[in-house]
PDB file of N, CA and C in Angstrom:
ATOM      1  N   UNK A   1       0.838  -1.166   0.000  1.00  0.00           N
ATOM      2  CA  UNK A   1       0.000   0.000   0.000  1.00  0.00           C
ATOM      3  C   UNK A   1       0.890   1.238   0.000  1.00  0.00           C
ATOM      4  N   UNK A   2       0.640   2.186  -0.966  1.00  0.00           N
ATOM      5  CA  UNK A   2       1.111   3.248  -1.190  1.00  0.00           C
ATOM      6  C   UNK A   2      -0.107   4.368  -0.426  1.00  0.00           C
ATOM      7  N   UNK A   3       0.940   5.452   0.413  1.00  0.00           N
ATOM      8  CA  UNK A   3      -0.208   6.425   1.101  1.00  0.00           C
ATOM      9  C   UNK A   3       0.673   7.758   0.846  1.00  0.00           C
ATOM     10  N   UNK A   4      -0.132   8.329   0.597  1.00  0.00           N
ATOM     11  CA  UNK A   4      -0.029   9.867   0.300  1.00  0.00           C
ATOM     12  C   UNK A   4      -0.541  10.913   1.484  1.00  0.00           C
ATOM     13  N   UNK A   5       0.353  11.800   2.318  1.00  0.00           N
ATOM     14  CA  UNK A   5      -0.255  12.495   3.226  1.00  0.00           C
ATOM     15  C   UNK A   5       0.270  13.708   2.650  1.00  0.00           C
ATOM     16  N   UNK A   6      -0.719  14.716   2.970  1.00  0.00           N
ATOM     17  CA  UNK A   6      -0.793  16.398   3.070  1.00  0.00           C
ATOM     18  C   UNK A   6       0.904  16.680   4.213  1.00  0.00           C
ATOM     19  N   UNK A   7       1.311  17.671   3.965  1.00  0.00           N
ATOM     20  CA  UNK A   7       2.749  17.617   4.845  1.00  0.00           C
ATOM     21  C   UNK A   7       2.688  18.677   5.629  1.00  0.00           C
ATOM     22  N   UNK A   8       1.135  19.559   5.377  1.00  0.00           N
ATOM     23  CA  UNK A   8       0.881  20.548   6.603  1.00  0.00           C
ATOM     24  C   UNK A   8       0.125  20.174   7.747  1.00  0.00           C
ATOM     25  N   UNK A   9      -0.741  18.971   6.923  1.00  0.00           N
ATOM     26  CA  UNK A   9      -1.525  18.629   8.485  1.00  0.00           C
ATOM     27  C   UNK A   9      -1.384  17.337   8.253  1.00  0.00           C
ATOM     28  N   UNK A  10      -0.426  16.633   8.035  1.00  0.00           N
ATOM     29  CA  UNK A  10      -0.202  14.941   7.909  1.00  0.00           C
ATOM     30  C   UNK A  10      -1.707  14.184   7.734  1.00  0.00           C
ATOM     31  N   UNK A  11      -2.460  14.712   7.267  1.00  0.00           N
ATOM     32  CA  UNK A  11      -3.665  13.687   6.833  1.00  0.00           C
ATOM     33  C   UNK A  11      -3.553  12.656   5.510  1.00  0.00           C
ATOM     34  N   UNK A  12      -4.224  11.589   5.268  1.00  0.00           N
ATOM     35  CA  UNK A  12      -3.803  10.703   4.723  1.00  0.00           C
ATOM     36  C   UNK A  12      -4.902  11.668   3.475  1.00  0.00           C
ATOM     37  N   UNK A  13      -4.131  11.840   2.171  1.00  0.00           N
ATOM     38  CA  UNK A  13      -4.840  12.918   0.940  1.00  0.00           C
ATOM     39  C   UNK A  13      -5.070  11.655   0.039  1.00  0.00           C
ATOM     40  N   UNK A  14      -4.623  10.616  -0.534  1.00  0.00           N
ATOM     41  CA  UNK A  14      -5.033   9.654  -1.095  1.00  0.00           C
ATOM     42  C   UNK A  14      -4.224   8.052  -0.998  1.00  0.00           C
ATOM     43  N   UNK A  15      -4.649   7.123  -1.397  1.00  0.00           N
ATOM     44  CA  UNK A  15      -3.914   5.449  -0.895  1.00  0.00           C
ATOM     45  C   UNK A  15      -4.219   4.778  -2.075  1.00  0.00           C
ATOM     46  N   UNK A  16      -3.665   4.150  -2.041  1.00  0.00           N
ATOM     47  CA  UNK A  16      -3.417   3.222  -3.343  1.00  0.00           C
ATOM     48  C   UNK A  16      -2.825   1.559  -3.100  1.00  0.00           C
ATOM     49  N   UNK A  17      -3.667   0.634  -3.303  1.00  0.00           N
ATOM     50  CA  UNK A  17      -3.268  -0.481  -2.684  1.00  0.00           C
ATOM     51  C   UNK A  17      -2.790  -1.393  -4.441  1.00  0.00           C
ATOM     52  N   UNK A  18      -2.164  -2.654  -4.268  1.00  0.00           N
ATOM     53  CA  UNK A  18      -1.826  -3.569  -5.279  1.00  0.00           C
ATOM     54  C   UNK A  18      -3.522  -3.933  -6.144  1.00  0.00           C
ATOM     55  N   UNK A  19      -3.833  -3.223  -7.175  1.00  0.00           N
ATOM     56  CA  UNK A  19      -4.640  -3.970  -7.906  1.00  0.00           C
ATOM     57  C   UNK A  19      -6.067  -2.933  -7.726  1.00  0.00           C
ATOM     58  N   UNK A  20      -5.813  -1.750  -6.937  1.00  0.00           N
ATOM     59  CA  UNK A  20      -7.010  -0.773  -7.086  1.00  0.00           C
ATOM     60  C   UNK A  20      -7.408   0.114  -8.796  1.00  0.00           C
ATOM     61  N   UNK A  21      -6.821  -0.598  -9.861  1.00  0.00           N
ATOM     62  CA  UNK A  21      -7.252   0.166 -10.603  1.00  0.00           C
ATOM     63  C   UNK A  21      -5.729  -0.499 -11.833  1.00  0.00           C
ATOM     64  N   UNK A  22      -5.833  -0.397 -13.303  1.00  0.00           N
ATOM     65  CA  UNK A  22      -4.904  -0.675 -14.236  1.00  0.00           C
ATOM     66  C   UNK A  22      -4.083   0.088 -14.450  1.00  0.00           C
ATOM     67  N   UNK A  23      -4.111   1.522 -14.048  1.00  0.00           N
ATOM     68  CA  UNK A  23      -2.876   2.606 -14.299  1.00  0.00           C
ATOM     69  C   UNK A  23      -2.033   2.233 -13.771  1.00  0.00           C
ATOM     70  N   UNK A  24      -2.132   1.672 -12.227  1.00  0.00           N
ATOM     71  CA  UNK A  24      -0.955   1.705 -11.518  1.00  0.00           C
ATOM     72  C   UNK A  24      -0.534   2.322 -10.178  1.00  0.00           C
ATOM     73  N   UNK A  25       0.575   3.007  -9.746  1.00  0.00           N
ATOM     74  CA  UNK A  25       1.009   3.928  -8.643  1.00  0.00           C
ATOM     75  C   UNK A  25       0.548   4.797  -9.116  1.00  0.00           C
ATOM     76  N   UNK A  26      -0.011   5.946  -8.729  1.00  0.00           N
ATOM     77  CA  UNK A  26       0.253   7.449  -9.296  1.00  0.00           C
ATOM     78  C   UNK A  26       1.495   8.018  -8.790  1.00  0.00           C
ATOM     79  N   UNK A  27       1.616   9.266  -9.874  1.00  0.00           N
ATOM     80  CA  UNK A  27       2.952   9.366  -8.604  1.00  0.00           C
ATOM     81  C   UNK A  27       2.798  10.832  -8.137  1.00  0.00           C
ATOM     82  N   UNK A  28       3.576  11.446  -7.249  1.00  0.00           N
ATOM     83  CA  UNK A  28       2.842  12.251  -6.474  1.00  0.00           C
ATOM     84  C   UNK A  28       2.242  13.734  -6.877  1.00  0.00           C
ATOM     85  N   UNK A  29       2.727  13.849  -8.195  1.00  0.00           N
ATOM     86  CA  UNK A  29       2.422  14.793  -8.995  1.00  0.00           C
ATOM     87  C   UNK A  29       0.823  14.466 -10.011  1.00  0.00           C
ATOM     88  N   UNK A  30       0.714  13.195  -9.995  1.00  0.00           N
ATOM     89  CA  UNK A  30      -0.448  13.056 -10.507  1.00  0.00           C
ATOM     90  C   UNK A  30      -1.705  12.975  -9.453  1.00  0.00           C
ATOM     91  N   UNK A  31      -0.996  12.675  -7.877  1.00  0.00           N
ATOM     92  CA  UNK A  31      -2.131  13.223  -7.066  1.00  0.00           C
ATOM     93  C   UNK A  31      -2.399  13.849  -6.927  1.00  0.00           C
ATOM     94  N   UNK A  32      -1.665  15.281  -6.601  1.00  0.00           N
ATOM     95  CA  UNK A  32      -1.448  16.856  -6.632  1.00  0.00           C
ATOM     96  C   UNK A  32      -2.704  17.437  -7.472  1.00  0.00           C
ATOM     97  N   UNK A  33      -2.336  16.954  -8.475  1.00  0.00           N
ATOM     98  CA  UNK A  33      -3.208  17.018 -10.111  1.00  0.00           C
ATOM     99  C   UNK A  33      -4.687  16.521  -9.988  1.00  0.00           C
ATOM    100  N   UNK A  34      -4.999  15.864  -8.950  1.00  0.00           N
ATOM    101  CA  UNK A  34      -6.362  14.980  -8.892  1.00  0.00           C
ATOM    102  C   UNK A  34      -6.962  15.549  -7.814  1.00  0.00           C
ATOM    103  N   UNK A  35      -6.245  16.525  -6.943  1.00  0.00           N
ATOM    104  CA  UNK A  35      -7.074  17.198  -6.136  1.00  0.00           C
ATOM    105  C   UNK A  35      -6.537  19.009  -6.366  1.00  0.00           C
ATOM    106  N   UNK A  36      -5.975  19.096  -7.264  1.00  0.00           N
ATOM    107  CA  UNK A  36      -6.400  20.493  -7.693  1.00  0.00           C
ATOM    108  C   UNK A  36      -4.982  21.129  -7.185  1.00  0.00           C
ATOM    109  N   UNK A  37      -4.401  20.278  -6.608  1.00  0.00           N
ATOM    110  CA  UNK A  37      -3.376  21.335  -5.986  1.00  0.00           C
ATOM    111  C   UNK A  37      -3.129  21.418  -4.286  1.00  0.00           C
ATOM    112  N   UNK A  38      -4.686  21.240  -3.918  1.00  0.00           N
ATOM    113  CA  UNK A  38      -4.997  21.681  -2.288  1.00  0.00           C
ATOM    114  C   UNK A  38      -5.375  20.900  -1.812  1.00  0.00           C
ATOM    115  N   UNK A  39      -5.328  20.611  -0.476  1.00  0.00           N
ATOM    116  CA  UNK A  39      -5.059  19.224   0.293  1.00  0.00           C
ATOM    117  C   UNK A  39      -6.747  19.550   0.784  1.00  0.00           C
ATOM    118  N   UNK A  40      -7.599  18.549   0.530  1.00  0.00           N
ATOM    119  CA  UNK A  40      -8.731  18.206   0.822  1.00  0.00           C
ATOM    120  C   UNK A  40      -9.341  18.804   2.558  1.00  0.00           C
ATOM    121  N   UNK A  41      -8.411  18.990   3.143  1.00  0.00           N
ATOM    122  CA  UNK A  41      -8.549  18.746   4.769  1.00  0.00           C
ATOM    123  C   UNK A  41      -8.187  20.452   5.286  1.00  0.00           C
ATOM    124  N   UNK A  42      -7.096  21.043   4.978  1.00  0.00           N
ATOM    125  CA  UNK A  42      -6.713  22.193   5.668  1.00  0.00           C
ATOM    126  C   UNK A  42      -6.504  23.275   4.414  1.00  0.00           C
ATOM    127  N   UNK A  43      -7.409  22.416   3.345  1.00  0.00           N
ATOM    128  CA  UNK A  43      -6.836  24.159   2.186  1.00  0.00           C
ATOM    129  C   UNK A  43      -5.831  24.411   1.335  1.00  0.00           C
ATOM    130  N   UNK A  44      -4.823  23.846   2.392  1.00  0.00           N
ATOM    131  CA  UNK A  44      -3.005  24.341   1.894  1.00  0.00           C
ATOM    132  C   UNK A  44      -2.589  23.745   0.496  1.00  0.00           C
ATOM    133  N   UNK A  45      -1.934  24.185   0.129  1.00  0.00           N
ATOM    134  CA  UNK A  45      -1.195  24.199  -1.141  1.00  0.00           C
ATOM    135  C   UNK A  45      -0.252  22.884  -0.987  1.00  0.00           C
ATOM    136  N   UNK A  46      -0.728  21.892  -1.956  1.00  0.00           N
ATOM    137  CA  UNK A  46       0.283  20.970  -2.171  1.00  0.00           C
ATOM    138  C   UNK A  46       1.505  20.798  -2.645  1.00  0.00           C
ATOM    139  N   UNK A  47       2.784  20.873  -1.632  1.00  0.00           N
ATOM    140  CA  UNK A  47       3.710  20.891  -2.544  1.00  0.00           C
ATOM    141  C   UNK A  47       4.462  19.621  -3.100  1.00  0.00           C
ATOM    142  N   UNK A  48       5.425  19.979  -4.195  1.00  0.00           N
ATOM    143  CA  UNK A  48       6.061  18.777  -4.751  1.00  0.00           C
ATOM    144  C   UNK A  48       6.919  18.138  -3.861  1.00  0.00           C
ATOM    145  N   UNK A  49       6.813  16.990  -3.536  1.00  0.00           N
ATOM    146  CA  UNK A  49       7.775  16.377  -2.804  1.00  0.00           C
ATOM    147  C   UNK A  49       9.137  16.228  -3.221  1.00  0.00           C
ATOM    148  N   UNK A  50       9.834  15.927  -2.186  1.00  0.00           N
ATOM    149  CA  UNK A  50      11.624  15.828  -2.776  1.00  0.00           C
ATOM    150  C   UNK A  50      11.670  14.056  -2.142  1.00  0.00           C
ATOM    151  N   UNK A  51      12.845  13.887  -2.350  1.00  0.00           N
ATOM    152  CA  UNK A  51      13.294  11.973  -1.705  1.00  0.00           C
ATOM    153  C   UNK A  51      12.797  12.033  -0.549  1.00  0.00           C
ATOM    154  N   UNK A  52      13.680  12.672   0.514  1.00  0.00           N
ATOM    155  CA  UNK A  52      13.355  12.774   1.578  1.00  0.00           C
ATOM    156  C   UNK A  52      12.244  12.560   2.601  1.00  0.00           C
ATOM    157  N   UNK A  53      10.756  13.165   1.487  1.00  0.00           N
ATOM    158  CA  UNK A  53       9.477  13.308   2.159  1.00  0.00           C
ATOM    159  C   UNK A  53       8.838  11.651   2.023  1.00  0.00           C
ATOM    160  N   UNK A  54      10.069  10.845   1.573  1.00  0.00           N
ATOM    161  CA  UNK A  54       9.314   9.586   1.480  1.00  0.00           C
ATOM    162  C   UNK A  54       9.971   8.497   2.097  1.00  0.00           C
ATOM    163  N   UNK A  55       8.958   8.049   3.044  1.00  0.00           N
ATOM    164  CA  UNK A  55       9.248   7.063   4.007  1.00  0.00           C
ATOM    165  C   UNK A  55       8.835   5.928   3.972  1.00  0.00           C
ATOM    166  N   UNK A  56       9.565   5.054   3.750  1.00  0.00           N
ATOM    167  CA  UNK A  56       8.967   3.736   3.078  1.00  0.00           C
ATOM    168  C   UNK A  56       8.969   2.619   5.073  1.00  0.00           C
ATOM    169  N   UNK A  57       7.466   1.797   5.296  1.00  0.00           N
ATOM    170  CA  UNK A  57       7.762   1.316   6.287  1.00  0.00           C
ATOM    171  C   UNK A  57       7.435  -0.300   6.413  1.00  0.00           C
ATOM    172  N   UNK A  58       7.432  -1.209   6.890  1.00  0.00           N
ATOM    173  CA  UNK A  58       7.395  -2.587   6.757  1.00  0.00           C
ATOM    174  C   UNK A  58       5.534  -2.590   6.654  1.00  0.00           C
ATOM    175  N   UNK A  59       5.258  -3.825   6.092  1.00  0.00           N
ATOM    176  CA  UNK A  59       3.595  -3.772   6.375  1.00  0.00           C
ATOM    177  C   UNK A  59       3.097  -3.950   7.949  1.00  0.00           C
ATOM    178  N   UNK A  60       4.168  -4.992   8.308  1.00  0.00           N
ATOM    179  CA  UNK A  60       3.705  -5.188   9.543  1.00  0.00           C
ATOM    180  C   UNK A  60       3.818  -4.132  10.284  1.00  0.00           C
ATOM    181  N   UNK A  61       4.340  -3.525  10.378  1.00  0.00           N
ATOM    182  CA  UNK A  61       4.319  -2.294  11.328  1.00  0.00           C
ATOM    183  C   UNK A  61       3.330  -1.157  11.109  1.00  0.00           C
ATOM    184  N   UNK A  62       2.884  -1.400  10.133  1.00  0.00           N
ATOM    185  CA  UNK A  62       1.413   0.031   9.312  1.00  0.00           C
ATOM    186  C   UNK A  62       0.548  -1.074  10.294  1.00  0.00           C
ATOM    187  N   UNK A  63       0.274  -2.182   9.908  1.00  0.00           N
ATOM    188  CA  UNK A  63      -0.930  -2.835   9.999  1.00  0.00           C
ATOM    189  C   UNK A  63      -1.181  -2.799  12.173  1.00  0.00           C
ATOM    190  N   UNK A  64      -0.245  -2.553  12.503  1.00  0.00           N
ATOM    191  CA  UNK A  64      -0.067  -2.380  14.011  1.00  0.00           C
ATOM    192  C   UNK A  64      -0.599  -1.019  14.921  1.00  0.00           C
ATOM    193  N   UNK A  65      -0.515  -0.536  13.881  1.00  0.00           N
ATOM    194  CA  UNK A  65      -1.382   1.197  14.003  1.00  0.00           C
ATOM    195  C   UNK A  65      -2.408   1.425  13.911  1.00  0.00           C
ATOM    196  N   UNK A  66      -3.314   1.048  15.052  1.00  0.00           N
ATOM    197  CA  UNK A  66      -4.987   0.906  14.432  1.00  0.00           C
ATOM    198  C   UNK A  66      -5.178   2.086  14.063  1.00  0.00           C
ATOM    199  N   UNK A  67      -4.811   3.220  14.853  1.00  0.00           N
ATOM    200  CA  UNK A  67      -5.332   4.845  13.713  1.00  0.00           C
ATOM    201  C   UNK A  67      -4.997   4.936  12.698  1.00  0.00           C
ATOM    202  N   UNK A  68      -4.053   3.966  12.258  1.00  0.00           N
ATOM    203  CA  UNK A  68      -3.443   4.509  10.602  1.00  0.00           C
ATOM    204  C   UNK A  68      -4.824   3.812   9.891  1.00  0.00           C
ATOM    205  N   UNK A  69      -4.814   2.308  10.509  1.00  0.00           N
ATOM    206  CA  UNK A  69      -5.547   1.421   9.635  1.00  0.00           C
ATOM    207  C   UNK A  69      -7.057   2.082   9.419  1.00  0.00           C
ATOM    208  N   UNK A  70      -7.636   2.687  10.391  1.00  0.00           N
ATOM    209  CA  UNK A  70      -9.165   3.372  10.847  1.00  0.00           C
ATOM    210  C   UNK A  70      -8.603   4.447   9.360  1.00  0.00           C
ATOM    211  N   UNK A  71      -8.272   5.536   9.221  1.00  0.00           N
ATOM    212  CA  UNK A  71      -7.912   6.177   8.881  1.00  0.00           C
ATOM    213  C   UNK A  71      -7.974   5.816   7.256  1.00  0.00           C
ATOM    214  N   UNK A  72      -7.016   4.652   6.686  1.00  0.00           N
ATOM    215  CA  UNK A  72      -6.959   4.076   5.583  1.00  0.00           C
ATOM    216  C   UNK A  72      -8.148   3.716   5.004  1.00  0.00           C
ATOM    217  N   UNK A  73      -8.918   2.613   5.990  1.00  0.00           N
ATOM    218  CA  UNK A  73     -10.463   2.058   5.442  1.00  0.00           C
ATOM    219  C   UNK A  73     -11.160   3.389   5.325  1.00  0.00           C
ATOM    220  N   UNK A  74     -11.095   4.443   5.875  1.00  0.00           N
ATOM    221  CA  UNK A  74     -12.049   5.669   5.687  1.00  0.00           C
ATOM    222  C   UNK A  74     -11.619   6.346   4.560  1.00  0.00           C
ATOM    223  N   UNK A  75     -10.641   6.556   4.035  1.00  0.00           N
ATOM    224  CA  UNK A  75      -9.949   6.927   2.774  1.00  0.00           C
ATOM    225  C   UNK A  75     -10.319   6.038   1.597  1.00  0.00           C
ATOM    226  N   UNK A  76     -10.337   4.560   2.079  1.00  0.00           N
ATOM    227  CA  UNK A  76     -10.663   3.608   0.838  1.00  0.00           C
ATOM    228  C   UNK A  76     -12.092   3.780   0.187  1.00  0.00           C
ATOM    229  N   UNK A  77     -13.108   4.007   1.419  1.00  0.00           N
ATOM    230  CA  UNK A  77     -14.481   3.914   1.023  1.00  0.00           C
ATOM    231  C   UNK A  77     -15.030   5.256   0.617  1.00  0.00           C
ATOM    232  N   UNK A  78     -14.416   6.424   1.233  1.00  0.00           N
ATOM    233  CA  UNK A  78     -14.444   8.113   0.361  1.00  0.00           C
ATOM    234  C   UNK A  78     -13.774   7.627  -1.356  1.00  0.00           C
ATOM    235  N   UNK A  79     -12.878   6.894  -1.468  1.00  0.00           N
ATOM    236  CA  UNK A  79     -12.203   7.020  -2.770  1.00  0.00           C
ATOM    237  C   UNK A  79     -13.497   6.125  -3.505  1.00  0.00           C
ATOM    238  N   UNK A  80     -13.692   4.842  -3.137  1.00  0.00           N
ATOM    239  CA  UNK A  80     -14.930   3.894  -3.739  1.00  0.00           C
ATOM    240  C   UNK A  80     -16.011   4.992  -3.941  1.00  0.00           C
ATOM    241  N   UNK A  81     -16.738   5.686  -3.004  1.00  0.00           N
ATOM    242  CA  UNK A  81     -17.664   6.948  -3.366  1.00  0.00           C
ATOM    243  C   UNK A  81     -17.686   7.354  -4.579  1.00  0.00           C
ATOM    244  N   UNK A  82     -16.288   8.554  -4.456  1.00  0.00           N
ATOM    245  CA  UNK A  82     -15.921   9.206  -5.690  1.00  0.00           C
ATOM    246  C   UNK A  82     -16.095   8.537  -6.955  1.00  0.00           C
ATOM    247  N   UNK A  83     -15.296   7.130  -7.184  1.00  0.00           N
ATOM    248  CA  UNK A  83     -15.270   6.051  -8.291  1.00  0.00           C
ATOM    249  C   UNK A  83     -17.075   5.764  -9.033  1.00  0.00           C
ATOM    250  N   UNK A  84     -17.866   5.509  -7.969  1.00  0.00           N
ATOM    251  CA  UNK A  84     -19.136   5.157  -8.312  1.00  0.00           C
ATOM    252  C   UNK A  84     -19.541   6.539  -8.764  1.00  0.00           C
ATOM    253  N   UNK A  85     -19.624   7.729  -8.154  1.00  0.00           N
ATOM    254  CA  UNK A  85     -20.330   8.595  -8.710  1.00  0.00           C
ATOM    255  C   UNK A  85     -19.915   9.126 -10.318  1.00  0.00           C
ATOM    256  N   UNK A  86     -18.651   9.045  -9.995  1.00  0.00           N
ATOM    257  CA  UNK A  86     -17.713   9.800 -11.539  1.00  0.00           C
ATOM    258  C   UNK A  86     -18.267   8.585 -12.602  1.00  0.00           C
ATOM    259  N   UNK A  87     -18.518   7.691 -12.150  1.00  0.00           N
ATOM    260  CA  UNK A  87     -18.927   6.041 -13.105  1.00  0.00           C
ATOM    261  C   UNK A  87     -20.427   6.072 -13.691  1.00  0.00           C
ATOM    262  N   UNK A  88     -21.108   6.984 -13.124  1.00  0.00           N
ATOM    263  CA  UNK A  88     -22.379   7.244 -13.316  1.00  0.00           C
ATOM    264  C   UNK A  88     -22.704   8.479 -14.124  1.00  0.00           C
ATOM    265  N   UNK A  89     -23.925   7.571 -15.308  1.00  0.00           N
ATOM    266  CA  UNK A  89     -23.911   9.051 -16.878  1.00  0.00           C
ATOM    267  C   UNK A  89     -24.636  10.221 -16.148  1.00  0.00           C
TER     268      UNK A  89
END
């Protein structure tokens, strides 16, 4: 699972798991791009990330974080939302 957080108010801005879709990863410029620029939660201006802002961590240790995990399923089923409505003529 790939997660994308806002870097002013660390909220989780979009997730991406193995097999959610045929494009692929996005990468963080094409999320940027999918929410306009501005982080869903506090407004702020999304900026481009550098190496640094990316922290890669074991699964087992995400999956040990019940707020991350609470957090994730609530992100998954806002993103499923979006998918059905944009899917509809």
């Amino acid at each position: 699972m790939i997660v994308y957080r806002c870097s002013k108010c660390g909220k989780i801005i979009y997730a991406y798991y193995y097999g959610k879709d045929f494009l692929g990863v996005p990468t963080p410029s094409e999320v940027r791009a999918m929410l306009g620029g501005i982080c869903p939660y506090c407004k702020k201006p999304l900026k481009k990330p550098t190496l640094e802002d990316v922290k890669i961590y074991p699964r087992e240790e995400v999956l040990k974080n019940k707020k991350l995990v609470m957090e994730l399923q609530r992100i998954s089923k806002q993103q499923i939302q979006v998918l059905d409505q944009s899917s509809k003529p």
